[in-house]
C-alpha atoms as a PDB file:
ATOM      1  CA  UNK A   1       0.043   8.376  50.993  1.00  0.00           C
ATOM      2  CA  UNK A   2      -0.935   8.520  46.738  1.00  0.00           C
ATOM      3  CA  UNK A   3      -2.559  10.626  45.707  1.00  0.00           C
ATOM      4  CA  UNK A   4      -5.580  10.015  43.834  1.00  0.00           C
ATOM      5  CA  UNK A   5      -4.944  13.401  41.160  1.00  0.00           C
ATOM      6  CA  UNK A   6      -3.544  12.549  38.122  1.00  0.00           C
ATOM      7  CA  UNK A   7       0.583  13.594  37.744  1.00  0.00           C
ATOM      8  CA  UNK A   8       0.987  16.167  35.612  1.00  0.00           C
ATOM      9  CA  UNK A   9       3.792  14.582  34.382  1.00  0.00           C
ATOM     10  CA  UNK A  10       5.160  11.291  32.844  1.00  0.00           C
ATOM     11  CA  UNK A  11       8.293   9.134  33.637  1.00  0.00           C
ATOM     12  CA  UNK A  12       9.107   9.407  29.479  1.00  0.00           C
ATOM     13  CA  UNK A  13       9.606  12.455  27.429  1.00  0.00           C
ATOM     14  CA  UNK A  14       6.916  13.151  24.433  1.00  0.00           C
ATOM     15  CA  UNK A  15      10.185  12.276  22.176  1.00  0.00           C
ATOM     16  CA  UNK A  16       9.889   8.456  23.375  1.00  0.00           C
ATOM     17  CA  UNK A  17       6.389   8.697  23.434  1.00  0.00           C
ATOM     18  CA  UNK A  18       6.804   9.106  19.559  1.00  0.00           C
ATOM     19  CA  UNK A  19       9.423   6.870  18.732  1.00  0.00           C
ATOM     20  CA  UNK A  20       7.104   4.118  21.050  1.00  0.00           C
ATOM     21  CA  UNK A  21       4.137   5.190  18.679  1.00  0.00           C
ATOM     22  CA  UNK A  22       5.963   4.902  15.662  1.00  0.00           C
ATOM     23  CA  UNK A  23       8.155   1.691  16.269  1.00  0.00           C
ATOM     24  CA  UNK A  24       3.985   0.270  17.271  1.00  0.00           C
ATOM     25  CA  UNK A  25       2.985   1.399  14.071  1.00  0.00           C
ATOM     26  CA  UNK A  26       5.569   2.739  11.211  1.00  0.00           C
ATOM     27  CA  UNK A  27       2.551   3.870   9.074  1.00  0.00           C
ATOM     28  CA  UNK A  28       0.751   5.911  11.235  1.00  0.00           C
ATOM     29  CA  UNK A  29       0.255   9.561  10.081  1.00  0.00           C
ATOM     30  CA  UNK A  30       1.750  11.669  12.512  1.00  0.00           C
ATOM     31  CA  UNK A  31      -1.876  13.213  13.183  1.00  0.00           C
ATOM     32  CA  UNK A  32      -2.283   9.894  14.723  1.00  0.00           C
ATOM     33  CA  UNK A  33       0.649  10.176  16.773  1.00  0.00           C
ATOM     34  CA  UNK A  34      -0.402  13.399  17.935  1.00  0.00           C
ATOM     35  CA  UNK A  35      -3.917  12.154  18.699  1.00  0.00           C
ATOM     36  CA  UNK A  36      -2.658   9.178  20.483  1.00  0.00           C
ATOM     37  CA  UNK A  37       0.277  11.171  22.234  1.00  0.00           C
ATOM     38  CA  UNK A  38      -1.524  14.099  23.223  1.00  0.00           C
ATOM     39  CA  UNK A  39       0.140  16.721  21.419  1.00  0.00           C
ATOM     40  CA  UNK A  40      -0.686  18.964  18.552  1.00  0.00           C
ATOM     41  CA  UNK A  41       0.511  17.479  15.199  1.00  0.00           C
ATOM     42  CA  UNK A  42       3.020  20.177  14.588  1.00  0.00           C
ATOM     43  CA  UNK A  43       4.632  19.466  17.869  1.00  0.00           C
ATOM     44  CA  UNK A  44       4.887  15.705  16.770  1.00  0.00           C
ATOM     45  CA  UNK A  45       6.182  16.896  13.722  1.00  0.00           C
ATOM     46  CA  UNK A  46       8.926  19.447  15.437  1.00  0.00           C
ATOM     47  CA  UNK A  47      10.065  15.951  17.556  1.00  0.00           C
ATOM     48  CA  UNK A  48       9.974  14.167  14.418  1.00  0.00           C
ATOM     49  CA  UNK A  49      12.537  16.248  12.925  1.00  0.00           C
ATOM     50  CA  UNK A  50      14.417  16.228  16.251  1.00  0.00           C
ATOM     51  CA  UNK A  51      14.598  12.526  15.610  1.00  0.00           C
ATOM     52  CA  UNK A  52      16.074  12.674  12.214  1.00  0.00           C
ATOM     53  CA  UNK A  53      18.109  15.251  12.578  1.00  0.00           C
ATOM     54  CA  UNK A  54      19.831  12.995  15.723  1.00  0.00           C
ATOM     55  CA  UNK A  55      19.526   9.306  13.691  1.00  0.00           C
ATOM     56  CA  UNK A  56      16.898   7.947  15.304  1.00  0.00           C
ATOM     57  CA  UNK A  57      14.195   7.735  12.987  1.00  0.00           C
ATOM     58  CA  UNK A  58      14.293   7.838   8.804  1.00  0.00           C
ATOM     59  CA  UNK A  59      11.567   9.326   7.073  1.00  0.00           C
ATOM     60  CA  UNK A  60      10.517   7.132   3.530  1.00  0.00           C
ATOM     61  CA  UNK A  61       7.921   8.551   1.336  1.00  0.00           C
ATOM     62  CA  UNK A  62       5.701   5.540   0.092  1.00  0.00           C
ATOM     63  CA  UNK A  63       3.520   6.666  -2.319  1.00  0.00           C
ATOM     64  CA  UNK A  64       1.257   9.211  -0.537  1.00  0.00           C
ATOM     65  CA  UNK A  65       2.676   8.515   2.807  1.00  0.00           C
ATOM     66  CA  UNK A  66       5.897   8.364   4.853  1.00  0.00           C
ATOM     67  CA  UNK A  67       6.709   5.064   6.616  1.00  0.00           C
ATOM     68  CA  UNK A  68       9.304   5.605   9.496  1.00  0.00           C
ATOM     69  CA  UNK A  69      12.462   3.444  10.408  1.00  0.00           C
ATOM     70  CA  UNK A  70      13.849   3.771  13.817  1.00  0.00           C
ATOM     71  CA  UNK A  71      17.350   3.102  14.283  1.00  0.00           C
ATOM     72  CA  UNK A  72      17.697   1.205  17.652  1.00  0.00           C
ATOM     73  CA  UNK A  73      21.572   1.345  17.501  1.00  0.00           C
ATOM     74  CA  UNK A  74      21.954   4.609  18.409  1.00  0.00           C
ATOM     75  CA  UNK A  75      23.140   5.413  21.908  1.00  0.00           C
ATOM     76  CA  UNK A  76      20.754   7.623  24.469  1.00  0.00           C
ATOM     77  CA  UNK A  77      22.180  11.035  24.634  1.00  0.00           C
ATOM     78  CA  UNK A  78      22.593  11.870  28.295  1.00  0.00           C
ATOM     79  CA  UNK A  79      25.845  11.231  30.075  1.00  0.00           C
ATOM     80  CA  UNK A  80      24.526   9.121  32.702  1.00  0.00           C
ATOM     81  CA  UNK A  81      22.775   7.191  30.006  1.00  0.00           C
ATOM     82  CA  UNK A  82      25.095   6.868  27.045  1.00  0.00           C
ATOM     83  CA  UNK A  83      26.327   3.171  28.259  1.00  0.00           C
ATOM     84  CA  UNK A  84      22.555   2.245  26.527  1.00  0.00           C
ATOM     85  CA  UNK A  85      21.329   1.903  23.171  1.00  0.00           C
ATOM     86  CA  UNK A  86      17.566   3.260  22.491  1.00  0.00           C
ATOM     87  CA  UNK A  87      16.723  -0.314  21.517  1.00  0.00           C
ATOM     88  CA  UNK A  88      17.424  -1.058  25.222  1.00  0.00           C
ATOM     89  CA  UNK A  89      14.808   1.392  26.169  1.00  0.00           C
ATOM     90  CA  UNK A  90      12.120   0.822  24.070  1.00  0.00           C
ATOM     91  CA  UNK A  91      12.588  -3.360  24.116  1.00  0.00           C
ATOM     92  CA  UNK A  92      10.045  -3.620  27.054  1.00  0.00           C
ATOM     93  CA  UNK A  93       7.796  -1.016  25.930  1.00  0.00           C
ATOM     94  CA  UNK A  94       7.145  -2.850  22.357  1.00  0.00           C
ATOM     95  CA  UNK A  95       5.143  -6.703  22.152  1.00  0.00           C
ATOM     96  CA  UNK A  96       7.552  -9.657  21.057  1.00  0.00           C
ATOM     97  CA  UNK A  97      10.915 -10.050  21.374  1.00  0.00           C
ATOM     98  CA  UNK A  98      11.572  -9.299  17.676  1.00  0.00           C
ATOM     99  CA  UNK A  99       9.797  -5.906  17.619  1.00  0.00           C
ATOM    100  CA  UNK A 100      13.785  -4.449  18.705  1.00  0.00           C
ATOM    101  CA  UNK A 101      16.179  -5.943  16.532  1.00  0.00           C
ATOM    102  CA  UNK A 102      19.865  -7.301  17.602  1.00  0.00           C
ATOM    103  CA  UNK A 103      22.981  -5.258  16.685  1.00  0.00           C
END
């Protein structure tokens, strides 16, 4: 039997939830994210720097605001997962077939 509760958990971390948010929209203020995400804005903003710090995602300051680049190339970091790209994940979760660029 379901259950009709809601799960108190999701099948992808908050980290993908961000990189899904910002690969959707490169613009978006990280308040946004948060909003959107569920989180507080610094905790988007302690995964952000998780994200650079590991190559996924580029920060570039455009006038007043940052625009973020993901970098799809780089390989997921578990062991049982390191045969697959992040592009591979997040492919189905973005619209178009362009929206994940080839190597």
């Amino acid at each position: 039997m379901i259950s009709e509760e809601k799960p108190d958990w999701t099948f992808f971390s908050n980290h993908t939830h961000v990189l899904v948010c910002l690969a959707q929209n490169p613009e978006a203020p990280l308040r946004v994210v948060a909003q959107t995400i569920g989180l507080t804005e610094r905790a988007v903003q302690r995964i952000v720097a998780d994200l650079e710090a590991a190559g996924v995602l580029e920060r570039h300051r455009e006038g007043r605001q940052n625009r973020y680049s993901l970098n799809f190339a780089v390989p997921l970091r578990h062991p049982l997962e390191r045969h697959k790209k992040i592009g591979d994940v997040l492919a189905p979760l973005l619209p178009g077939p362009e929206a994940v660029p080839e190597d």
